[in-house]
Protein backbone atom coordinates (compact mmCIF):
# COMPACT_ATOMS: atom_id res chain seq x y z
CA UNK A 1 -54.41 103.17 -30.73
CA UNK A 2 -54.49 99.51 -31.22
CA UNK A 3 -52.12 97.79 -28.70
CA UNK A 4 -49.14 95.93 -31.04
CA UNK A 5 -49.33 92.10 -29.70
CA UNK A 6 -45.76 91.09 -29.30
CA UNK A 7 -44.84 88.60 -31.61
CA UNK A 8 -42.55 85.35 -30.81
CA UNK A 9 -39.81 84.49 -32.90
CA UNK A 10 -39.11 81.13 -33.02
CA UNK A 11 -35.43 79.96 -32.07
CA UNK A 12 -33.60 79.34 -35.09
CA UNK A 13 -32.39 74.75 -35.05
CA UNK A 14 -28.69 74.65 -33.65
CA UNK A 15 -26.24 74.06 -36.48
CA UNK A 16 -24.93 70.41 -36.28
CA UNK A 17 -21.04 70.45 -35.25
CA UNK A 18 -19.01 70.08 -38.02
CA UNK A 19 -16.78 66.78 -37.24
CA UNK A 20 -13.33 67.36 -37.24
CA UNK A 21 -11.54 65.08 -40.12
CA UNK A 22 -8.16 65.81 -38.05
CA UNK A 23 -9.26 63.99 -35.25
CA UNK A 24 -10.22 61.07 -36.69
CA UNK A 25 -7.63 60.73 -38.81
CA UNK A 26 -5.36 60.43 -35.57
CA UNK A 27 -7.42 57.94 -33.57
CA UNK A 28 -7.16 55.89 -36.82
CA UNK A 29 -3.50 56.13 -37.15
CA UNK A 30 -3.11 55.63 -32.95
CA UNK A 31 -5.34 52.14 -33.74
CA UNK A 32 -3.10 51.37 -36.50
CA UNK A 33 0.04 52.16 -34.51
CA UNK A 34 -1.13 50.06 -31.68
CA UNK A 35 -2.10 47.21 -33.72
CA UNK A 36 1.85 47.51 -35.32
CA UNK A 37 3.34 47.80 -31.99
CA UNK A 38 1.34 44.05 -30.97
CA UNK A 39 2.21 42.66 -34.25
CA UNK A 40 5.97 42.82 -33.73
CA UNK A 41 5.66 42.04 -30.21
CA UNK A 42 4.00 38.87 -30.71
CA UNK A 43 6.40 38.14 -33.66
CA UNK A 44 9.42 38.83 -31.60
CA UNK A 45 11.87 36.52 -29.36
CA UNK A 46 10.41 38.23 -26.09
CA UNK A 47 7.22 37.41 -26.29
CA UNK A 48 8.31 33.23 -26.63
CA UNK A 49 9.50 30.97 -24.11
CA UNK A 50 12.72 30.54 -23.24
CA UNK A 51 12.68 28.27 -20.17
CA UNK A 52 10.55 26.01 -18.72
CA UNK A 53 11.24 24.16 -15.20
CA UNK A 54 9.22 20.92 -13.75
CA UNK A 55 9.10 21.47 -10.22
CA UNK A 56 7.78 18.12 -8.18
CA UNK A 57 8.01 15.08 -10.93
CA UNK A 58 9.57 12.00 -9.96
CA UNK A 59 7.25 9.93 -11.88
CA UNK A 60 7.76 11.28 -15.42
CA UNK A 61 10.44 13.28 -16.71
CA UNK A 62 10.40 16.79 -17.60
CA UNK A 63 11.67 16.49 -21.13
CA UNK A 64 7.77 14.02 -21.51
CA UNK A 65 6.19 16.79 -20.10
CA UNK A 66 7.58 19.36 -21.80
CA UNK A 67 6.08 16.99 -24.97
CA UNK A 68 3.05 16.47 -24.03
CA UNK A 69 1.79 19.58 -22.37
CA UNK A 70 3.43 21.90 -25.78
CA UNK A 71 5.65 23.98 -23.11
CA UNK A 72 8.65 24.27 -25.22
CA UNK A 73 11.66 26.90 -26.04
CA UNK A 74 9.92 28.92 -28.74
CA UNK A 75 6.57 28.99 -28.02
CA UNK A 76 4.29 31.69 -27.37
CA UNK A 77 4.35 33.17 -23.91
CA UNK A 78 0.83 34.62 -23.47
CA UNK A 79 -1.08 31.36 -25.37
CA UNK A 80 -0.21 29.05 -21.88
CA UNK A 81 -3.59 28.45 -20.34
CA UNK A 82 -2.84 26.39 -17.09
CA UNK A 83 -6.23 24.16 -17.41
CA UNK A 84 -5.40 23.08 -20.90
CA UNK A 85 -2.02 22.42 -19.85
CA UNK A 86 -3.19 20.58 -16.94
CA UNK A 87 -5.93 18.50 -19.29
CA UNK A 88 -3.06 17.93 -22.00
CA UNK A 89 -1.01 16.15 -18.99
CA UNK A 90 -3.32 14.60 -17.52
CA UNK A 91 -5.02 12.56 -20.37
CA UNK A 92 -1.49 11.18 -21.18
CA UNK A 93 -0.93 10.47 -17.45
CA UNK A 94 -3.54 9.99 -15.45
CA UNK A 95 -0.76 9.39 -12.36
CA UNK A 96 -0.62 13.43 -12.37
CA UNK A 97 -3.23 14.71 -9.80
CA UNK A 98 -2.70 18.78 -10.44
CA UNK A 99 -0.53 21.71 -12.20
CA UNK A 100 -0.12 24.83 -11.36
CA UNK A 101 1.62 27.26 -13.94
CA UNK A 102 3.46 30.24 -12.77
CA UNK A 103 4.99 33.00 -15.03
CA UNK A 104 7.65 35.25 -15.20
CA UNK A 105 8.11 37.87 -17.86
CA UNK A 106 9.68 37.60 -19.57
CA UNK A 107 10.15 33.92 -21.00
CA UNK A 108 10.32 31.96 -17.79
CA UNK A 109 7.47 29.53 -17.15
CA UNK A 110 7.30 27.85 -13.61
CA UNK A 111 5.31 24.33 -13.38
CA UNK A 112 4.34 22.77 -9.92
CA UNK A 113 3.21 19.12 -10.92
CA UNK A 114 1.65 17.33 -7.89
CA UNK A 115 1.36 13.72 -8.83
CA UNK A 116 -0.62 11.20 -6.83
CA UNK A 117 0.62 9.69 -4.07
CA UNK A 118 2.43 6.35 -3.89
CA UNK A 119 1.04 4.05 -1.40
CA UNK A 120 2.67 0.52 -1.89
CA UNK A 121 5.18 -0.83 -4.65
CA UNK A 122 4.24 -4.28 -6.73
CA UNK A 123 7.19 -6.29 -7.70
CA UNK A 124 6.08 -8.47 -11.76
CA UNK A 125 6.84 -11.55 -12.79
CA UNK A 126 9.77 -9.82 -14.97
CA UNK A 127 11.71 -8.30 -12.58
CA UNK A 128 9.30 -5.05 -13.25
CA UNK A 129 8.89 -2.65 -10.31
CA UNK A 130 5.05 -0.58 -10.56
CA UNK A 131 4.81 1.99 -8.24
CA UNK A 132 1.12 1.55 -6.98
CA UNK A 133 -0.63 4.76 -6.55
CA UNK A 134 -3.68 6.26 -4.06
CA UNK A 135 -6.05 6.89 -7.22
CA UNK A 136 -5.61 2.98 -7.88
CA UNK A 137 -3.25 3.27 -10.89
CA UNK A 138 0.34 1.51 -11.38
CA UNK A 139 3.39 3.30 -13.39
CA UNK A 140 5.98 1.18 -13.85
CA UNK A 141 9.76 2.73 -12.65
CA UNK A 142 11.73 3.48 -14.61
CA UNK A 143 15.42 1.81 -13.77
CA UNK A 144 16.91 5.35 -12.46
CA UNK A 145 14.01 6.20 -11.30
CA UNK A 146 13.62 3.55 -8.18
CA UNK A 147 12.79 4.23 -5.03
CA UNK A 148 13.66 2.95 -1.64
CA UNK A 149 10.77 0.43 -1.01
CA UNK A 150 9.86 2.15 2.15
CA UNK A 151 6.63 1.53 1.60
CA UNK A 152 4.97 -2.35 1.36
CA UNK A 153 5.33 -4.26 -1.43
CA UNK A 154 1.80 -5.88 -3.27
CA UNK A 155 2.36 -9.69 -4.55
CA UNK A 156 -0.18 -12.05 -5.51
CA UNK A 157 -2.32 -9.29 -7.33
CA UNK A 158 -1.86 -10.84 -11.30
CA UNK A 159 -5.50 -12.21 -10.63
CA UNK A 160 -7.49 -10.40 -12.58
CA UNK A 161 -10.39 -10.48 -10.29
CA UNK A 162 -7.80 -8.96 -8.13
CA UNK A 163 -7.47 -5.46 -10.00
CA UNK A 164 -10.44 -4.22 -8.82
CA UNK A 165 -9.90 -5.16 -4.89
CA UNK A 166 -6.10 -4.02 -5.53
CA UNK A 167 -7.23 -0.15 -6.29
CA UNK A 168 -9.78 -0.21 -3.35
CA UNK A 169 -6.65 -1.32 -1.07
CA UNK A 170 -4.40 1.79 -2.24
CA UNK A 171 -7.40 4.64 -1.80
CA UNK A 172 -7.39 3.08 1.99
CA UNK A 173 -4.04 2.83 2.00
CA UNK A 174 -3.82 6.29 1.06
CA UNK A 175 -6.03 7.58 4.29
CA UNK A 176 -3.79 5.37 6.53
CA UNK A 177 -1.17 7.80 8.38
CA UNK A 178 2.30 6.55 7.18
CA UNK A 179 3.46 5.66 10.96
CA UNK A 180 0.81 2.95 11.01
CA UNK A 181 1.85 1.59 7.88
CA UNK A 182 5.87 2.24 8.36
CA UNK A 183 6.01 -1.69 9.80
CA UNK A 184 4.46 -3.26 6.84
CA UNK A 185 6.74 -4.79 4.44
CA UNK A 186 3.99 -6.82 2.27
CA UNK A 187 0.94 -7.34 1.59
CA UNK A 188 -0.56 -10.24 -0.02
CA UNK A 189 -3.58 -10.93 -1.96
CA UNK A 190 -4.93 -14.03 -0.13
CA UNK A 191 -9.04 -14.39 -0.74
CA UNK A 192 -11.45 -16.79 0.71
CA UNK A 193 -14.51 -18.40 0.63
CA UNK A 194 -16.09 -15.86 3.43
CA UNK A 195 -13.41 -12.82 2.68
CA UNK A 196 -13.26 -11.84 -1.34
CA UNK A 197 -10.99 -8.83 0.03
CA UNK A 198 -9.28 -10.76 2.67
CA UNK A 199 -5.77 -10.36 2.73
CA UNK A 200 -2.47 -11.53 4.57
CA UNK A 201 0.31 -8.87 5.60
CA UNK A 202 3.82 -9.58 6.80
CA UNK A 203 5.47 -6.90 9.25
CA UNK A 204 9.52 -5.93 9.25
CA UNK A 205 9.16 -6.32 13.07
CA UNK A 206 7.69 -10.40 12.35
CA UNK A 207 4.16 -10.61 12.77
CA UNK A 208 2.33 -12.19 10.22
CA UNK A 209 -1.49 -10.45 9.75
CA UNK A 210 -4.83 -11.31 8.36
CA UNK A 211 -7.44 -8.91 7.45
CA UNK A 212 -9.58 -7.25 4.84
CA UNK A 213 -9.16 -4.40 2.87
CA UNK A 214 -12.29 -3.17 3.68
CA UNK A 215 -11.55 -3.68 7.41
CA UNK A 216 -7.85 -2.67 7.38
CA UNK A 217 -8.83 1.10 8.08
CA UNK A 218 -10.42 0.31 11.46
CA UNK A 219 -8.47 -2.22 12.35
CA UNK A 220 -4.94 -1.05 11.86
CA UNK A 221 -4.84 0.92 15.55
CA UNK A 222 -5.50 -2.86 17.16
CA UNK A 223 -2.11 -4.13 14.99
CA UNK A 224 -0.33 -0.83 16.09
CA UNK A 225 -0.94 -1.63 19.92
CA UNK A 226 0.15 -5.53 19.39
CA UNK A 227 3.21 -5.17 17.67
CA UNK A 228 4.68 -2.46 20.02
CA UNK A 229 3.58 -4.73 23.01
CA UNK A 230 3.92 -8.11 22.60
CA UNK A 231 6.02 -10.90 20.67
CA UNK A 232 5.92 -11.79 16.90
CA UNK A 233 3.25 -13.90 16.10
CA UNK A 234 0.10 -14.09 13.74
CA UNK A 235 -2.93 -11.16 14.38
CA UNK A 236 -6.31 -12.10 13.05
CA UNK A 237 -8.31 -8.98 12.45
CA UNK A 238 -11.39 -10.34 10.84
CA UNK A 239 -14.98 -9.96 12.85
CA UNK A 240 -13.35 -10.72 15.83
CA UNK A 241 -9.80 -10.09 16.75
CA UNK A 242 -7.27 -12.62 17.99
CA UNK A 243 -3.49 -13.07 18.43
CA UNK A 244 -1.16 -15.69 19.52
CA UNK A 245 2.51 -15.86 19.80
CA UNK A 246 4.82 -18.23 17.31
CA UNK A 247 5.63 -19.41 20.62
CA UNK A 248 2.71 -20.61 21.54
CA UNK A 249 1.48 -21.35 17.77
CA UNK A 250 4.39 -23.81 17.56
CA UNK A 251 3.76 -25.64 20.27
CA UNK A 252 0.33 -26.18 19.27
CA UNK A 253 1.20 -27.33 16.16
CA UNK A 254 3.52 -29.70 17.78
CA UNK A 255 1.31 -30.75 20.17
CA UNK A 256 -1.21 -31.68 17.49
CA UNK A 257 1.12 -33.60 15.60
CA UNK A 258 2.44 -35.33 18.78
CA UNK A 259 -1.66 -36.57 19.45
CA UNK A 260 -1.91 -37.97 15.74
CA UNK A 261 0.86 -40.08 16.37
């Protein structure tokens, strides 16, 4: 009896799943109801500004911020990005070094303006006080807005070869620590023939003080030790450094003018 060979039946191809219409009927209407719930969010009063504070301005007012940078009562909430807020400000004034943006939901919208530092005040022709800042610009004060000149006062920069030397002075000013300066009560643009930069500085405690600007960093620790240690008088701080009493300048003077007689 022939032996039956066993025969292999092949597997019968699994049925493809029948997709459920139910389920995607609800994953459409869940998209739908999410894109309905961001709809009315967006168009509703909490999703706007309703206060915005300037923290750190003395400079500019809030209300010309508020203007410039489009933070205003109404607004959207979410559509604040804090670099082109910062780029808004600072292409209208240049005077404003940093921003920093912080929010609270909802509606409340925290800036942090950190405005360049002012390193000497410049007294115009008009009356005019222009606060001179450590980035080289001027902003002129507003009348409320003035500030005890604590720090020195610039005259005889109008030149307009000046402007350039000017800007150099407040970035060195700037790096100058503000005891060193605190005796300075003007400084004067006075050039020469050997000195383009030179300039001539008048204390509160009555020295009288020439220099450079491109010296004055090095130099100021030599005016620091004369003025707490000896007599007013005039400090030259050029290549060399030199000092003499009104005293003795006086008498000099005198004695000159006593010999051309």
């Amino acid at each position: 009896m022939e032996r039956l060979q066993a025969r292999t039946i092949p597997r019968l191809p699994d049925q493809p799943k029948k997709k459920r219409k139910g389920t995607k009927l609800i994953w459409l209407l869940f998209v739908l109801f999410l894109v309905l719930l961001a709809v009315l969010f967006f168009r509703s009063s909490i999703s706007k500004i309703t206060d915005v504070r300037f923290i750190g301005n003395t400079l500019v007012s809030s209300s010309e911020l508020s203007e410039v940078s489009g933070l205003r009562v109404g607004e959207p909430f979410f559509m604040t990005s804090e670099s082109t807020i910062t780029s808004r400000v600072q292409k209208r004034y240049p005077y404003i070094k940093g921003l920093r943006l912080e929010k609270h939901f909802p509606g409340q919208i925290d800036v942090y303006v950190q405005e360049y530092e002012t390193v000497a005040f410049e007294l115009t022709s008009d009356g005019q006080v222009m606060a001179s800042l450590e980035n080289g610009s001027d902003v002129k004060l507003k009348q409320e807005k003035k500030l005890v000149l604590e720090k020195p006062v610039l005259t005889q920069w109008s030149d307009k070869g000046a402007l350039a030397i000017k800007a150099d002075l407040c970035k060195r000013l700037a790096n100058i620590p503000n005891g060193l300066l605190a005796d300075i009560s003007e400084i004067r643009y006075d050039p020469s023939d050997s000195y383009q930069d030179r300039i001539k500085m008048y204390t509160r405690s009555g020295f009288e003080v020439i220099t450079t600007v491109s010296m004055l960093p090095d130099k100021i620790a030599y005016l620091s030790g004369v003025v707490e240690t000896q007599e007013p008088g005039r400090i030259t701080m050029l290549n060399a450094d030199s000092y003499i009493s009104y005293t003795n300048l006086n008498q000099g003077q005198q004695e000159k003018s006593d010999g051309a007689e």
